[in-house]
N, C-alpha and C. Protein backbone atom coordinates (compact mmCIF):
# COMPACT_ATOMS: atom_id res chain seq x y z
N UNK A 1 -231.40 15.37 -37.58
CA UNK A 1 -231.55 14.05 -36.96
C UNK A 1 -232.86 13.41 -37.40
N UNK A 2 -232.81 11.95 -37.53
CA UNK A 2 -233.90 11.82 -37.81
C UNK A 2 -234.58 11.16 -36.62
N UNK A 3 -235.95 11.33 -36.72
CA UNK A 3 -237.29 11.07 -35.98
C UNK A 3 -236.74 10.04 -34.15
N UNK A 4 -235.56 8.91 -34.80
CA UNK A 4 -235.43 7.62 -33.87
C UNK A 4 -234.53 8.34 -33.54
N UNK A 5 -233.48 8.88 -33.52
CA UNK A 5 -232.42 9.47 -33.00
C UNK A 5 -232.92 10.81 -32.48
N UNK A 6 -233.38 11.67 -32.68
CA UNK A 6 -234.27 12.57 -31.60
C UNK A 6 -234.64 12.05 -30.48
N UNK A 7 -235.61 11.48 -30.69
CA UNK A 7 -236.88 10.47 -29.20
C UNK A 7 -234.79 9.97 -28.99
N UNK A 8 -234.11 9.01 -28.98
CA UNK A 8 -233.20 8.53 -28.40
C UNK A 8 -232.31 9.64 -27.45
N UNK A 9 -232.17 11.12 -28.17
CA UNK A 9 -231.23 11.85 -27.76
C UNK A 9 -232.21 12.81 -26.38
N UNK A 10 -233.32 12.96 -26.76
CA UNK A 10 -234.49 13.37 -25.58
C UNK A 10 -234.64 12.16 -24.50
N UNK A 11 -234.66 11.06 -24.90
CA UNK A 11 -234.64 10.10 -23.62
C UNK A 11 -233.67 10.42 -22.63
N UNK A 12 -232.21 10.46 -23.33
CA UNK A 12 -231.27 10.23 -22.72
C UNK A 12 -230.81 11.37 -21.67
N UNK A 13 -231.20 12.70 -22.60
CA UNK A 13 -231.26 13.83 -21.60
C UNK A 13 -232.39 14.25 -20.45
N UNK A 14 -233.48 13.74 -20.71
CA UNK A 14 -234.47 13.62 -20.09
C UNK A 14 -234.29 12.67 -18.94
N UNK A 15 -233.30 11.64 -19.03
CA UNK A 15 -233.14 10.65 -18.05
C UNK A 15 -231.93 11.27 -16.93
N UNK A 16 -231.04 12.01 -17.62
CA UNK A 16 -229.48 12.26 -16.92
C UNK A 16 -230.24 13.23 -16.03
N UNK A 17 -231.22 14.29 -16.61
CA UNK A 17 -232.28 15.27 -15.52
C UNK A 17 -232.78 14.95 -14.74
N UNK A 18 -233.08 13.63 -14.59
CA UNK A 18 -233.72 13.08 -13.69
C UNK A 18 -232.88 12.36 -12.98
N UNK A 19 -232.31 11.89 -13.39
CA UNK A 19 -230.74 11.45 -12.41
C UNK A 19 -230.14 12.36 -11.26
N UNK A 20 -230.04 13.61 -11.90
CA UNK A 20 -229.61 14.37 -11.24
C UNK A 20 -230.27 14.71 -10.37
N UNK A 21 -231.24 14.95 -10.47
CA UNK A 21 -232.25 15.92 -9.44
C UNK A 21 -232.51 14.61 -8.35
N UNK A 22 -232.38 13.26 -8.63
CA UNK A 22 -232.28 12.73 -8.01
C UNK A 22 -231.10 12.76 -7.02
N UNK A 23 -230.08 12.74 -7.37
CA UNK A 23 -228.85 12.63 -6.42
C UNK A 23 -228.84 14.26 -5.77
N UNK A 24 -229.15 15.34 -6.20
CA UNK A 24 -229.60 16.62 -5.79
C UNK A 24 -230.78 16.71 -4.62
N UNK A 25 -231.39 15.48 -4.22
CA UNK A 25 -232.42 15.33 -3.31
C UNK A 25 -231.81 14.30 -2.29
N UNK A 26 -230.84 13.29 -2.63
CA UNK A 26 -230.05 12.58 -1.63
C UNK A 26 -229.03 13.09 -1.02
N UNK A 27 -228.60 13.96 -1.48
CA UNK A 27 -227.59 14.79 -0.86
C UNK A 27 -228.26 16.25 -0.18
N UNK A 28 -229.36 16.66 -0.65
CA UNK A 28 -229.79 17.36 0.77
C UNK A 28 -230.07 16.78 2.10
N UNK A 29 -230.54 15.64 2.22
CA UNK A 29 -230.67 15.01 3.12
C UNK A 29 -232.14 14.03 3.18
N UNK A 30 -232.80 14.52 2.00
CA UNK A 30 -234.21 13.71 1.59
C UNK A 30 -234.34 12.81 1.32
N UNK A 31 -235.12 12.22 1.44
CA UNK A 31 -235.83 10.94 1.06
C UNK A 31 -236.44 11.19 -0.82
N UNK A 32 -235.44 10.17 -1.69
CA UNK A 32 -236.01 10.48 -3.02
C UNK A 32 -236.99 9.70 -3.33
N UNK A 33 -236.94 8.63 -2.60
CA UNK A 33 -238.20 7.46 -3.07
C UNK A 33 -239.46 7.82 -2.75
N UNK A 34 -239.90 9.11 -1.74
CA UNK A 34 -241.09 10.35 -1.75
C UNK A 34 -241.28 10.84 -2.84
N UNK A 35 -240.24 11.38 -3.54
CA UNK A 35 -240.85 12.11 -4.47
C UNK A 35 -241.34 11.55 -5.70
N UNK A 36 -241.79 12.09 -6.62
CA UNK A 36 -242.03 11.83 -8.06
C UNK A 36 -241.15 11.54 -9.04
N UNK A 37 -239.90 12.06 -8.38
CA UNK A 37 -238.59 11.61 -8.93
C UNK A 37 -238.62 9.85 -9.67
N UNK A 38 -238.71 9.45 -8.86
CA UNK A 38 -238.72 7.98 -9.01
C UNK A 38 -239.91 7.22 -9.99
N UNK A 39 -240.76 7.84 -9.87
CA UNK A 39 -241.95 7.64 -11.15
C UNK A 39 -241.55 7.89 -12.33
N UNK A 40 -240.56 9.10 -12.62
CA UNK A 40 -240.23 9.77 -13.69
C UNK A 40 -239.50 8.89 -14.35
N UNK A 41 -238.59 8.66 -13.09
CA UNK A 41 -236.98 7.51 -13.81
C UNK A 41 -237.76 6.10 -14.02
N UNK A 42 -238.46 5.65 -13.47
CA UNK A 42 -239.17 4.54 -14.03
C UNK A 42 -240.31 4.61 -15.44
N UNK A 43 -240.95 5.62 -15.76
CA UNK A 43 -241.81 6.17 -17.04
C UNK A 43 -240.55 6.31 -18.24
N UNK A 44 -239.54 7.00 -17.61
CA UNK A 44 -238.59 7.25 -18.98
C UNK A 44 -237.78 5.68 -19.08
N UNK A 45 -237.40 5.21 -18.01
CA UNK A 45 -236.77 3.31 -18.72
C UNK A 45 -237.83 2.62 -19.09
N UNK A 46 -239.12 3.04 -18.81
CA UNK A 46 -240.03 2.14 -20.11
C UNK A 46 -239.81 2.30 -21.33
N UNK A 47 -239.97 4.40 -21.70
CA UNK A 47 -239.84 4.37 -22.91
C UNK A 47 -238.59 4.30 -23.76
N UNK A 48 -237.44 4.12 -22.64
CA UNK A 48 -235.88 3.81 -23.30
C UNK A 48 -236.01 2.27 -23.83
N UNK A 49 -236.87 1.44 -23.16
CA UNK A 49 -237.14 -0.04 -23.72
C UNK A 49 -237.93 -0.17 -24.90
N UNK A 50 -238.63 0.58 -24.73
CA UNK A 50 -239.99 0.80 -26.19
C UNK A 50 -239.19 0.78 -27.21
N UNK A 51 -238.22 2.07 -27.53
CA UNK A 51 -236.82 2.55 -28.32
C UNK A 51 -235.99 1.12 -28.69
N UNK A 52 -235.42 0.91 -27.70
CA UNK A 52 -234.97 -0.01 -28.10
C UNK A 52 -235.60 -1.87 -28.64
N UNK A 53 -236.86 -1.75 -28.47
CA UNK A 53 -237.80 -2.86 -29.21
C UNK A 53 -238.08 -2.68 -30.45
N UNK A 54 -238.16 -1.18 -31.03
CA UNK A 54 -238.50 -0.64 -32.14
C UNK A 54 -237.29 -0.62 -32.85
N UNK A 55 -235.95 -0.40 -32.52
CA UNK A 55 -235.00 -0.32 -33.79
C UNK A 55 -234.76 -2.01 -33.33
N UNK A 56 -234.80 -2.64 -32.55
CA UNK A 56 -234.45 -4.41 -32.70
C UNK A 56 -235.63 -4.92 -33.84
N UNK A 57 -236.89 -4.52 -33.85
CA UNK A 57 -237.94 -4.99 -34.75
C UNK A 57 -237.28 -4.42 -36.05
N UNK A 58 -236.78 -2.88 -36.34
CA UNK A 58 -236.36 -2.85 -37.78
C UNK A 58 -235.31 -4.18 -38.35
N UNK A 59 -234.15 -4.54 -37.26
CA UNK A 59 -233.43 -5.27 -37.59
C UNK A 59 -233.75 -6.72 -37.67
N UNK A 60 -234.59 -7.37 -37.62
CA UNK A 60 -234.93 -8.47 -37.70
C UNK A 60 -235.06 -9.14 -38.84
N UNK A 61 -234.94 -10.03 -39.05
CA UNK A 61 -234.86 -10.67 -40.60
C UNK A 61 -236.09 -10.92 -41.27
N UNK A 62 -236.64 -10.50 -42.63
CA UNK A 62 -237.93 -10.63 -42.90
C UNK A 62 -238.21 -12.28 -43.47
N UNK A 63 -238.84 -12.62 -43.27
CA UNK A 63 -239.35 -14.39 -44.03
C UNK A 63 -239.70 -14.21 -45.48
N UNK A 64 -239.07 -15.09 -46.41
CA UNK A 64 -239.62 -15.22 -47.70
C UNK A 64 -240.57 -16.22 -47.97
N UNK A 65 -241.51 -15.52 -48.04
CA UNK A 65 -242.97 -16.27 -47.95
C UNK A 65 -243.26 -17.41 -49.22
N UNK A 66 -242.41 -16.74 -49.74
CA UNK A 66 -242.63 -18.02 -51.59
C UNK A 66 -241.45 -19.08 -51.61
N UNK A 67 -240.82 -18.77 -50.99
CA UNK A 67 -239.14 -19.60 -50.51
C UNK A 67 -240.45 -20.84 -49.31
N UNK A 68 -240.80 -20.47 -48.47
CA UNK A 68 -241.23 -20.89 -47.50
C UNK A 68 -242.05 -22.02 -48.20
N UNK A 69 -243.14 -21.21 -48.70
CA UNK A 69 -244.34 -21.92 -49.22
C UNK A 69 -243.59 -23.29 -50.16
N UNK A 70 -242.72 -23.02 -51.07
CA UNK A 70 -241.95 -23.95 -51.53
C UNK A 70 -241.16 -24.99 -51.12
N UNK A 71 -240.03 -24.89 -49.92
CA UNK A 71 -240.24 -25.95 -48.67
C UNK A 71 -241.27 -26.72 -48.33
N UNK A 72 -242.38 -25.85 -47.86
CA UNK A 72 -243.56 -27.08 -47.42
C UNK A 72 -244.00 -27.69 -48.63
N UNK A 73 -244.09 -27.23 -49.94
CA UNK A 73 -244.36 -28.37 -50.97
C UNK A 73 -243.78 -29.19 -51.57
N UNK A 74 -242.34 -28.75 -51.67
CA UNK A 74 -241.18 -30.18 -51.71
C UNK A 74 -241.31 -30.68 -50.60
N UNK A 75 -241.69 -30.34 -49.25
CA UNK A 75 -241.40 -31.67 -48.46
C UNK A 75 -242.69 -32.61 -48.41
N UNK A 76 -243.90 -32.12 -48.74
CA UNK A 76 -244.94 -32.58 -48.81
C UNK A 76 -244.88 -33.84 -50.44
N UNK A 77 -243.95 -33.51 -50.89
CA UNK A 77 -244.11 -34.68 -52.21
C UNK A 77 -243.29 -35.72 -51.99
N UNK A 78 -244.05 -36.76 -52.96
CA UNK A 78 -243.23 -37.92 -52.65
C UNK A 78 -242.78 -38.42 -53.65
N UNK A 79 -242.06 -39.55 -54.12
CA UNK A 79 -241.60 -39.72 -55.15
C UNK A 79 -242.43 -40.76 -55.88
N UNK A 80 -242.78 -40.13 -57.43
CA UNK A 80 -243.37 -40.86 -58.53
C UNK A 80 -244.88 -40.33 -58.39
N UNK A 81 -244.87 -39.21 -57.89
CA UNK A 81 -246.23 -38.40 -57.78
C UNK A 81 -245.95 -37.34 -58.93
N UNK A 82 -247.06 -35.95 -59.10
CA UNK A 82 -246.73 -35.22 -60.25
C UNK A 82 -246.11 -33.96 -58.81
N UNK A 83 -245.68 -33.19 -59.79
CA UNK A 83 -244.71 -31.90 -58.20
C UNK A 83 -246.30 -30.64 -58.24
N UNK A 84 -246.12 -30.76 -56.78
CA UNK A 84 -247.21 -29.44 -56.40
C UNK A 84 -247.28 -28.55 -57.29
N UNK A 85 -247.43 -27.79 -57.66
CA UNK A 85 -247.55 -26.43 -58.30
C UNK A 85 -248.46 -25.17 -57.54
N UNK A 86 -247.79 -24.00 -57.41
CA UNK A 86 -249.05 -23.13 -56.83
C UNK A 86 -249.39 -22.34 -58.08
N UNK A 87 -250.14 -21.75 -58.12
CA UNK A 87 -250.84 -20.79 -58.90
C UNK A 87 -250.66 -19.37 -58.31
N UNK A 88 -250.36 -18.09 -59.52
CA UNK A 88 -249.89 -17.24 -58.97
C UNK A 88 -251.22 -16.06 -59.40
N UNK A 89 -251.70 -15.45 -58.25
CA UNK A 89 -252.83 -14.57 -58.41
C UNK A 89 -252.06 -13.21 -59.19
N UNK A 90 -253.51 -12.12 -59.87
CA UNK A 90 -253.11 -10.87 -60.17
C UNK A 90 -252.30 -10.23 -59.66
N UNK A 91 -252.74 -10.48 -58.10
CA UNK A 91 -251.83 -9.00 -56.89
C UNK A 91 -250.69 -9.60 -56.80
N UNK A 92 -250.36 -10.73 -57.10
CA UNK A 92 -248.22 -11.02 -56.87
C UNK A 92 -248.27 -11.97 -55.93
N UNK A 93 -249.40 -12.24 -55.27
CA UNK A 93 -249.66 -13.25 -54.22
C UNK A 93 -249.29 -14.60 -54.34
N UNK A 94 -249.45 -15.48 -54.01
CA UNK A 94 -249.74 -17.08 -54.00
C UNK A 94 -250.85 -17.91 -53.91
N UNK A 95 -251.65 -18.78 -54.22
CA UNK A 95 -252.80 -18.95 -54.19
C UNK A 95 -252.10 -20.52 -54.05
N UNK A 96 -252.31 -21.53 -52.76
CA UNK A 96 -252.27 -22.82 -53.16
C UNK A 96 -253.46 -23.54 -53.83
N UNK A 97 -253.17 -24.24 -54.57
CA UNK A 97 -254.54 -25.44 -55.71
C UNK A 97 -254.80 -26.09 -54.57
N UNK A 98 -255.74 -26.65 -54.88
CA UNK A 98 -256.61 -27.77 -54.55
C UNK A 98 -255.40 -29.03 -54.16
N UNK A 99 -255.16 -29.43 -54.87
CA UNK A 99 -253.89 -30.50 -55.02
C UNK A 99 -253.04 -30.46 -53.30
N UNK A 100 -252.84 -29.28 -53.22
CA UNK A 100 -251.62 -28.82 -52.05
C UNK A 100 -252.73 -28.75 -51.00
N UNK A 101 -253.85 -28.57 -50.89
CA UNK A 101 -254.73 -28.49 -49.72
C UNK A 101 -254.45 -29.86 -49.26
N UNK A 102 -255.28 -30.68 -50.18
CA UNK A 102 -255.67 -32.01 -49.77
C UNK A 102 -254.72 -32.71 -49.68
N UNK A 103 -253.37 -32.37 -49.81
CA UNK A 103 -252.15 -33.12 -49.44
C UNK A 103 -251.94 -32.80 -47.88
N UNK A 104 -251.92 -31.63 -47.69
CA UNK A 104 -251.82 -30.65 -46.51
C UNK A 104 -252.45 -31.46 -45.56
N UNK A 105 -253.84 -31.46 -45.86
CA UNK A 105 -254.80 -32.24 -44.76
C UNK A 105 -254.36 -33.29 -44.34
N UNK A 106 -254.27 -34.19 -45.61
CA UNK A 106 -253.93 -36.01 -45.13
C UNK A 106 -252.47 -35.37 -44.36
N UNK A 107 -251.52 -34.63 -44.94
CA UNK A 107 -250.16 -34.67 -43.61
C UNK A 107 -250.91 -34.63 -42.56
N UNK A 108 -251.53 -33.53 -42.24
CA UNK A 108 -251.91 -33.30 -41.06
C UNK A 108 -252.92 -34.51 -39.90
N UNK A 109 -253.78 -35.05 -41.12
CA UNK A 109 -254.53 -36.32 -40.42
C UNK A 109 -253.17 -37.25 -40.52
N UNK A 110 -252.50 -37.22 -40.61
CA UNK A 110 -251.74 -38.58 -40.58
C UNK A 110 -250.49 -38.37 -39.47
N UNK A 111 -250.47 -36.97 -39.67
CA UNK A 111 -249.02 -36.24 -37.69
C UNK A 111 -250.17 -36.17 -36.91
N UNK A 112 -251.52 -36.27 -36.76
CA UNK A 112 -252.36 -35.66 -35.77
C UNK A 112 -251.81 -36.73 -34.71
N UNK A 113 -252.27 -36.23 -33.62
CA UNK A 113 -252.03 -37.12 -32.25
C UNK A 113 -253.38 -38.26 -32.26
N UNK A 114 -253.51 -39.38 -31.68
CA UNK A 114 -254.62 -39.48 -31.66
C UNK A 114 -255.24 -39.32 -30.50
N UNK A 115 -256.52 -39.67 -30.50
CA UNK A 115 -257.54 -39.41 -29.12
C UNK A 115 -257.25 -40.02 -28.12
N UNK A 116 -257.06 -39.38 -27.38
CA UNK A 116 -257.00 -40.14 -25.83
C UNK A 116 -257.84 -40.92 -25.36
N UNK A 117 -257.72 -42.07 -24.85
CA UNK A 117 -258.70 -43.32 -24.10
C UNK A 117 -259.62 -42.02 -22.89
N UNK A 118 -261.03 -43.12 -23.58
CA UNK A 118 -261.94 -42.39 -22.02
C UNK A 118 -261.54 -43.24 -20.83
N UNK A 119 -261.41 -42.42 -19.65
CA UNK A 119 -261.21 -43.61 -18.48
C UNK A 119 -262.55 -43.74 -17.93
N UNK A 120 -263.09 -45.32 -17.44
CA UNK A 120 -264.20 -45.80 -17.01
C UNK A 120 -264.40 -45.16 -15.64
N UNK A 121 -265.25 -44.58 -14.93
CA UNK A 121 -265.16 -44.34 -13.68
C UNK A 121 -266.14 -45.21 -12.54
């Protein structure tokens, strides 16, 4: 088994044990919400949630960061301008120019909100 399916198959038995010993304490006639019982079954559905956050995070879709970056620079151009270009570093990276900054900015000064009126008091 590997590593996620272990921890999954120990939760699950670790939980039905505790189940039990629970209903093994209501049927003597006890009070289970005394015991530690109930700490246990609440510590192990945390880590049955943990489990299950961790294989939902494997499945999640990864972002293509150069797909992406390319969107925002076709939408950032306009027509009868020259087309963005990025520059591509040693490590495989992306490096935006100069060009794509200062386009970047004016979008941004130009969607900014503006300043709110001072009120006189």
């Amino acid at each position: 088994l590997d590593p996620m399916q272990r921890a999954k198959l120990d939760l699950v038995s670790l939980y039905s044990m505790n189940s039990l010993f629970w209903i093994l304490i209501k049927t003597l006639g006890h009070n289970p919400q005394a015991s530690d019982v109930k700490n246990e079954l609440l510590r192990v559905r945390t880590a049955i949630t943990r489990c299950k956050e961790i294989e939902e995070r494997a499945k999640r879709p990864r972002v293509d960061q150069g797909a992406a970056g390319r969107m925002v620079a076709s939408g950032l151009w306009k027509p009868g301008e020259d087309k963005i270009k990025s520059t591509a570093k040693g490590d495989g990276g992306n490096e935006v120019d100069e060009d794509m900054r200062k386009k970047l900015q004016e979008y941004n000064e130009a969607n900014s909100q503006p300043p709110k009126k001072k009120i006189r008091q």
